[in-house]
C-alpha atoms as a PDB file:
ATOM      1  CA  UNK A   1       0.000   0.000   0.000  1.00  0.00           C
ATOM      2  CA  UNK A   2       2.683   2.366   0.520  1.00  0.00           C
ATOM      3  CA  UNK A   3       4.475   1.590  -2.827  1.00  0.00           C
ATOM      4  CA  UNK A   4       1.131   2.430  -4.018  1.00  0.00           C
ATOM      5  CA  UNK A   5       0.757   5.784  -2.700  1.00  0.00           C
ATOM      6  CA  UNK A   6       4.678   6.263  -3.497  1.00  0.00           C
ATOM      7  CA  UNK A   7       4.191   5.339  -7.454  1.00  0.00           C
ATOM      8  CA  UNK A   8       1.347   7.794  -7.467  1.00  0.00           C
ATOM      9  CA  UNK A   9       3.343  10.440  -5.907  1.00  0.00           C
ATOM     10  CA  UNK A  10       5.829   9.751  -8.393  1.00  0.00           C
ATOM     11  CA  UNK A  11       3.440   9.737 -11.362  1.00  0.00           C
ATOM     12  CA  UNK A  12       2.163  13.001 -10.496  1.00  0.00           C
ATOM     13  CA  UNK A  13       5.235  14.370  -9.620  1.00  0.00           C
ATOM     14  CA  UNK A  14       6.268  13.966 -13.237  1.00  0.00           C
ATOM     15  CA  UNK A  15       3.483  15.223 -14.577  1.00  0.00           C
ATOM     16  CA  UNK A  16       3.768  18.630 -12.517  1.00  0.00           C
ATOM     17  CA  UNK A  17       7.310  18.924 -13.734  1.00  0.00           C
ATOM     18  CA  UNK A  18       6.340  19.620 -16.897  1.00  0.00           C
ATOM     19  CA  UNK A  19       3.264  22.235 -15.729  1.00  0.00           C
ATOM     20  CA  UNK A  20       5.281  24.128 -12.920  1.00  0.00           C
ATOM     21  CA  UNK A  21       6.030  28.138 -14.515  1.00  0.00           C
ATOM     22  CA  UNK A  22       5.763  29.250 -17.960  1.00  0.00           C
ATOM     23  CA  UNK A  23       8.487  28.729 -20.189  1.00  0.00           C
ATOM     24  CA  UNK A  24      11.186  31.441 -21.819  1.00  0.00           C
ATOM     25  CA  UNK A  25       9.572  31.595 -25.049  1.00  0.00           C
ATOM     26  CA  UNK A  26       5.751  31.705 -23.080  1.00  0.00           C
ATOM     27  CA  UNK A  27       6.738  35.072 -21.375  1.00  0.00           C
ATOM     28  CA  UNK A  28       8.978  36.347 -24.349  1.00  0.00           C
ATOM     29  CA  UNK A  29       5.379  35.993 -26.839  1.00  0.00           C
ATOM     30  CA  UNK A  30       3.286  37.839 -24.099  1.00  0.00           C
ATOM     31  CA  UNK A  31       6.034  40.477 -23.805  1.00  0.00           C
ATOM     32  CA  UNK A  32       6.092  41.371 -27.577  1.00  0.00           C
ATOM     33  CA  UNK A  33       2.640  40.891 -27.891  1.00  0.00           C
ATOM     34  CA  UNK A  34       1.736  43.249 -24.830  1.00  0.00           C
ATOM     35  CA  UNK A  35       4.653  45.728 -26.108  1.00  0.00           C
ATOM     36  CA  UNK A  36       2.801  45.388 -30.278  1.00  0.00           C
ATOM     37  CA  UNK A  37      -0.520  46.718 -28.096  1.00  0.00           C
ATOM     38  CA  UNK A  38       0.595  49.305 -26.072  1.00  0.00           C
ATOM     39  CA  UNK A  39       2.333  51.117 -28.811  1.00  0.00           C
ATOM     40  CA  UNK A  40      -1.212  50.644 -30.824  1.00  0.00           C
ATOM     41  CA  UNK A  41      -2.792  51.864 -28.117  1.00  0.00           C
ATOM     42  CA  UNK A  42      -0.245  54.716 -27.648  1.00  0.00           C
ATOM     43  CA  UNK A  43      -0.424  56.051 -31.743  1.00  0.00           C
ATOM     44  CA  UNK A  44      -4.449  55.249 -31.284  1.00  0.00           C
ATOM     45  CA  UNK A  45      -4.736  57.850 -28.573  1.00  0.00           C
ATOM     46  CA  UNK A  46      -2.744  60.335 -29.689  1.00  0.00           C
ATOM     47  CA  UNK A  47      -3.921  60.600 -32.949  1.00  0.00           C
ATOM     48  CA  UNK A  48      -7.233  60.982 -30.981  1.00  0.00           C
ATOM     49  CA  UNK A  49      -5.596  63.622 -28.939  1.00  0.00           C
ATOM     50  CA  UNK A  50      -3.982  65.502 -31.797  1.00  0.00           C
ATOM     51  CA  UNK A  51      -7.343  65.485 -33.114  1.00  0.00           C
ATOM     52  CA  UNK A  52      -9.522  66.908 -30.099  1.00  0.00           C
ATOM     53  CA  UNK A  53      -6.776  69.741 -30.345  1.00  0.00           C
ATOM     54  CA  UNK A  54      -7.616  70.625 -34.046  1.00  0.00           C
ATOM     55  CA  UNK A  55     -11.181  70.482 -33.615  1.00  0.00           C
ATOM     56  CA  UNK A  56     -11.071  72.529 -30.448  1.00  0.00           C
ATOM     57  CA  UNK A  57      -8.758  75.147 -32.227  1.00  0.00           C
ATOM     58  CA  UNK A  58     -11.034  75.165 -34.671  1.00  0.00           C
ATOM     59  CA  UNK A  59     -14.005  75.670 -32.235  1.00  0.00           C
ATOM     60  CA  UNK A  60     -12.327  78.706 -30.818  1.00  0.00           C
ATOM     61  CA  UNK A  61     -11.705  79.802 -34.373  1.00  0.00           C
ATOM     62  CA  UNK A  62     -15.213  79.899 -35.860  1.00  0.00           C
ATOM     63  CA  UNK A  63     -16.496  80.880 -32.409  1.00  0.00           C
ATOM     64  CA  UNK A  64     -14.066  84.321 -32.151  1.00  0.00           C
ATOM     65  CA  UNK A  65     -15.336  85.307 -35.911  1.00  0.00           C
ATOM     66  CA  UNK A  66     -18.823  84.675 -34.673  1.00  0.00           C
ATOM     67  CA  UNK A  67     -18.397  87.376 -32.124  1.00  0.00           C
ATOM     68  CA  UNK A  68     -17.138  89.777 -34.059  1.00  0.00           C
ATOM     69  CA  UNK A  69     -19.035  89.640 -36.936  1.00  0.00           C
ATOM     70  CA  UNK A  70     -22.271  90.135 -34.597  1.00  0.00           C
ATOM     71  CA  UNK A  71     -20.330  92.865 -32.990  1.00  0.00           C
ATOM     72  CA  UNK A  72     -19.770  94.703 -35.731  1.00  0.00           C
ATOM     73  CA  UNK A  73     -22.981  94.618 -37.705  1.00  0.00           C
ATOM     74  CA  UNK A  74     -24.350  96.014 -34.153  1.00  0.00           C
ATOM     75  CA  UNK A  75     -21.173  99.055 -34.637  1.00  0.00           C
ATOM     76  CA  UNK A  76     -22.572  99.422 -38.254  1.00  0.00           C
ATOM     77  CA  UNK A  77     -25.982  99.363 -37.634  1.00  0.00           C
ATOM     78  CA  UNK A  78     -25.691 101.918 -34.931  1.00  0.00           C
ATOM     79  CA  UNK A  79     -22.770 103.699 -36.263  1.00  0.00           C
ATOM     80  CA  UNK A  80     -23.450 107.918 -36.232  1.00  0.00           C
ATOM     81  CA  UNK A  81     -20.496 107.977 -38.833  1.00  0.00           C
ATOM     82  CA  UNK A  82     -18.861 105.259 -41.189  1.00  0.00           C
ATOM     83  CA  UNK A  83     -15.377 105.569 -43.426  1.00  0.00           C
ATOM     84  CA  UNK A  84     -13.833 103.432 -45.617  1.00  0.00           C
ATOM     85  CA  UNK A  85     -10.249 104.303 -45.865  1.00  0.00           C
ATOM     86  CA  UNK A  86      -9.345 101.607 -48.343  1.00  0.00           C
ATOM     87  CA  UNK A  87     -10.575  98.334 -49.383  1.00  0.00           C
ATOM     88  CA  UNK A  88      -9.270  96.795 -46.036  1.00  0.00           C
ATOM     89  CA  UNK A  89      -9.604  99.355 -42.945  1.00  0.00           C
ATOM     90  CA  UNK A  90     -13.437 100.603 -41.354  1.00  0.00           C
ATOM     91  CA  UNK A  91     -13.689 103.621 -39.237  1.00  0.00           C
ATOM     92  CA  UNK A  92     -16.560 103.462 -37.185  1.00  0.00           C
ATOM     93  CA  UNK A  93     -17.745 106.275 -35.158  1.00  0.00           C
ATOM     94  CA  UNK A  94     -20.216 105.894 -32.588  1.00  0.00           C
ATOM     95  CA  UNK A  95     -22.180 108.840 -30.525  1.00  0.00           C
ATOM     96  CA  UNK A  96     -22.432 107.132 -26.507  1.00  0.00           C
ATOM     97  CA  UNK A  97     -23.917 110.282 -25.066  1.00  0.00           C
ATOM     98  CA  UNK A  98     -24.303 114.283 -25.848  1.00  0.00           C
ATOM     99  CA  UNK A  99     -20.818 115.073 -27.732  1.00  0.00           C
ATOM    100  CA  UNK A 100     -19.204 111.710 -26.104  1.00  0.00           C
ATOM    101  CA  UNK A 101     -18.010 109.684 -29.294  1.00  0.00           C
ATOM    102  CA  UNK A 102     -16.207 106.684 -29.394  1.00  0.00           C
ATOM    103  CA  UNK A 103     -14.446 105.669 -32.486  1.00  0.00           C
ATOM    104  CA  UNK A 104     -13.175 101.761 -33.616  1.00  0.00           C
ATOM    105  CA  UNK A 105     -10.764 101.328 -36.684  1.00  0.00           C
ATOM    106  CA  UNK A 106     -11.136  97.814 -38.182  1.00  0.00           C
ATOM    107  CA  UNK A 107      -8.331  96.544 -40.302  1.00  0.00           C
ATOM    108  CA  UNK A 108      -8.958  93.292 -42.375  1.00  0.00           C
ATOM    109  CA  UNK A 109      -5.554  91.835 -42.841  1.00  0.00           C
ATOM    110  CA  UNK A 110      -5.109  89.098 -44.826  1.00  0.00           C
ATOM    111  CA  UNK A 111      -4.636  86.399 -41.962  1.00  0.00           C
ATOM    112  CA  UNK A 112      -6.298  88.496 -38.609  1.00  0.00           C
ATOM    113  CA  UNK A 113      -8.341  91.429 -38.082  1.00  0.00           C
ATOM    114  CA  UNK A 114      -7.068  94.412 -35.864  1.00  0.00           C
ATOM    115  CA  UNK A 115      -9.146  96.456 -33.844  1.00  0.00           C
ATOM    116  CA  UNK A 116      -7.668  99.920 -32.914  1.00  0.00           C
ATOM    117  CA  UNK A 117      -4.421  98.059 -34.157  1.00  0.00           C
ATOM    118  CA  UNK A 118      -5.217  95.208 -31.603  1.00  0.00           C
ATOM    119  CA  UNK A 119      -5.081  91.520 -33.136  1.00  0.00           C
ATOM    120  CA  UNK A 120      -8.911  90.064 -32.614  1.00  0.00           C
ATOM    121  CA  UNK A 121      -8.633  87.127 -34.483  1.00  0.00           C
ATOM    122  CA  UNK A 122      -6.033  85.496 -35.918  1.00  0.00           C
ATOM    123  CA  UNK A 123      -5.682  82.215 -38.303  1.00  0.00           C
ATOM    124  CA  UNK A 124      -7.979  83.366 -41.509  1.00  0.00           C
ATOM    125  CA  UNK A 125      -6.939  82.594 -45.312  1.00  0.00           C
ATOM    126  CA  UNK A 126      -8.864  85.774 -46.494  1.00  0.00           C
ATOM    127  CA  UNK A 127     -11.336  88.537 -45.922  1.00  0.00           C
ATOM    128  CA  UNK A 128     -12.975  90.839 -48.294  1.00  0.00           C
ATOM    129  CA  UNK A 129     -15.768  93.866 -47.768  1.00  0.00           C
ATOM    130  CA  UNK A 130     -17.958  94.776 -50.212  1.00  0.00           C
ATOM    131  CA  UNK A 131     -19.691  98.498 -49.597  1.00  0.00           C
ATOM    132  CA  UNK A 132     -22.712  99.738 -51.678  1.00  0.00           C
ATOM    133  CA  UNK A 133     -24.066 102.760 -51.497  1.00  0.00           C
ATOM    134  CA  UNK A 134     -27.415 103.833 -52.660  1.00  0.00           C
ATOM    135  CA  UNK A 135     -27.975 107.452 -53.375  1.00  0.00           C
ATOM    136  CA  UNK A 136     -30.416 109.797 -54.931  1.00  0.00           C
ATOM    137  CA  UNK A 137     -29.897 113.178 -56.305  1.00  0.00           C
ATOM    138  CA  UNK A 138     -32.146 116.091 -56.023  1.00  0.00           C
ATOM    139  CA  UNK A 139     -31.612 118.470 -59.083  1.00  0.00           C
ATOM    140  CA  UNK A 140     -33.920 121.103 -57.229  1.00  0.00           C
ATOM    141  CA  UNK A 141     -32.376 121.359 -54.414  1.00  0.00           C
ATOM    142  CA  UNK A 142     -28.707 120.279 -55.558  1.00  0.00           C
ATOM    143  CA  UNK A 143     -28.362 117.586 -52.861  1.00  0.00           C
ATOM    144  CA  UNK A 144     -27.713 113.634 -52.797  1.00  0.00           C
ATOM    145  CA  UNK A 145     -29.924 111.428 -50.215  1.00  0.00           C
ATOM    146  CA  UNK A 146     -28.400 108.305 -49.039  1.00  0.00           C
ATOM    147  CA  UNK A 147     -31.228 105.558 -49.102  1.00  0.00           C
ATOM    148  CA  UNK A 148     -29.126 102.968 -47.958  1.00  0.00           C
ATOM    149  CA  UNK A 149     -25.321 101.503 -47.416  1.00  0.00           C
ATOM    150  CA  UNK A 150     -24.965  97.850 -47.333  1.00  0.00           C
ATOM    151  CA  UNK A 151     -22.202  96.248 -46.632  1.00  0.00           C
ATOM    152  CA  UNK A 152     -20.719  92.594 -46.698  1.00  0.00           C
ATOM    153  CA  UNK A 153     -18.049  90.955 -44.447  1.00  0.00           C
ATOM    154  CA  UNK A 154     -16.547  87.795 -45.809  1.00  0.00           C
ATOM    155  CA  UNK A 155     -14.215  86.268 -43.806  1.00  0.00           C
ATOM    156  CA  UNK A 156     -12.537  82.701 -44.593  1.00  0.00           C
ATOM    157  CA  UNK A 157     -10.587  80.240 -42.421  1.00  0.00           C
ATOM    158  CA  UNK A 158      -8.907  76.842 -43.871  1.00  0.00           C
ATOM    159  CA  UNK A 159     -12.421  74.987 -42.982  1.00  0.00           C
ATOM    160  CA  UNK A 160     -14.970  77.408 -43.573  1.00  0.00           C
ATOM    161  CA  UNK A 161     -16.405  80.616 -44.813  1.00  0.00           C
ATOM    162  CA  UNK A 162     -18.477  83.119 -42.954  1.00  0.00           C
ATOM    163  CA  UNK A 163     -20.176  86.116 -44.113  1.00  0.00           C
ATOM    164  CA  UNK A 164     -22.414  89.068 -42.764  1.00  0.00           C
ATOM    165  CA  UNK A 165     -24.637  91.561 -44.797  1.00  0.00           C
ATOM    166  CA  UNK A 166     -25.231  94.797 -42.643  1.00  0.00           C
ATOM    167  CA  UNK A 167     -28.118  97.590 -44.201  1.00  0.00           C
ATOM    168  CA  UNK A 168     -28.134 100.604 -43.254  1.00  0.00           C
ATOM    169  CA  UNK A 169     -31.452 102.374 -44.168  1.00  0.00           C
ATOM    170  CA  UNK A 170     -31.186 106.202 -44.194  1.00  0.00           C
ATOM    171  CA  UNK A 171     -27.544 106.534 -43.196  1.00  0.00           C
ATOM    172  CA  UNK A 172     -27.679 109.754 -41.100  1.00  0.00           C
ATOM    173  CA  UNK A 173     -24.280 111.383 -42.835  1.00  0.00           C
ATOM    174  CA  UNK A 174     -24.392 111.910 -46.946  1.00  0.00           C
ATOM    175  CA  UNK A 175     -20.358 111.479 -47.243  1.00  0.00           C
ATOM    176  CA  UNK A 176     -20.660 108.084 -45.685  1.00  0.00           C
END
């Protein structure tokens, strides 16, 4: 009975040997196979990353022309006095109070827009303004009537294009 129980120990004994551990080229294959998906993992998520950055640049982009272009149709639309000094710079004069004026220059560069020579937004690919002016001349009395300006901001970034049409209806100054 006890060479029984000591050929069984033996038998199993045996058969452990070969189970006990992993072998060298068991850990080496879950090494390189772990290493081959953490660097997937690692180019996965920062692609991902890269791109979050973009889009959020991109977000802050179209958000900042957003702004401004509602801020400045509200300057032209409530503008006392408007000047064009050349295809690319607005004055815009504004009455606050009884003789208290505040004035804004707009230059449209080709990549920003400067405010009182103050970089607003940066990162465009072009801008344009288009001004029309409507007038009406009275041969009796020898004087032109404005009817209306209108005026279009086009403004273009490397994903999109944005635009604003301002009209002015009776523009209060004739030289405008």
């Amino acid at each position: 009975m006890n060479n029984l129980f000591t050929q069984k120990k033996e038998i199993n004994k045996k058969e452990r040997a070969h189970e006990d551990g992993f072998m060298l080229l068991e850990v080496v294959i879950v090494i390189v196979i772990t290493v081959m998906l953490m660097t997937t993992l690692y180019q996965f998520f920062g692609f991902m990353n890269k791109k979050s950055r973009s889009q959020i640049t991109d977000q802050v982009l179209s958000d900042s022309i957003n702004v401004f272009l509602s801020s400045i149709s509200r300057d032209i639309r409530t503008a006392n006095y408007i000047k064009f000094n050349n295809s690319n710079e607005i004055y815009i004069e504004n009455e606050l109070g009884l003789n208290n004026y505040v004035s804004n220059t707009y230059n449209f560069l080709s990549d920003s827009i400067e405010k009182n020579n103050l970089k607003i937004i940066s990162g465009m690919t072009n801008s344009s303004i288009n001004y029309q002016k409507s007038t009406f001349y009275d041969n009796s009395k020898d004087v032109y009537y404005n009817y209306y300006s209108k005026i279009t901001i086009t403004l273009s970034t490397p994903h999109d294009n944005y635009s604003t049409l301002v009209v002015r209806r009776n523009p209060p100054s004739v030289d405008e």
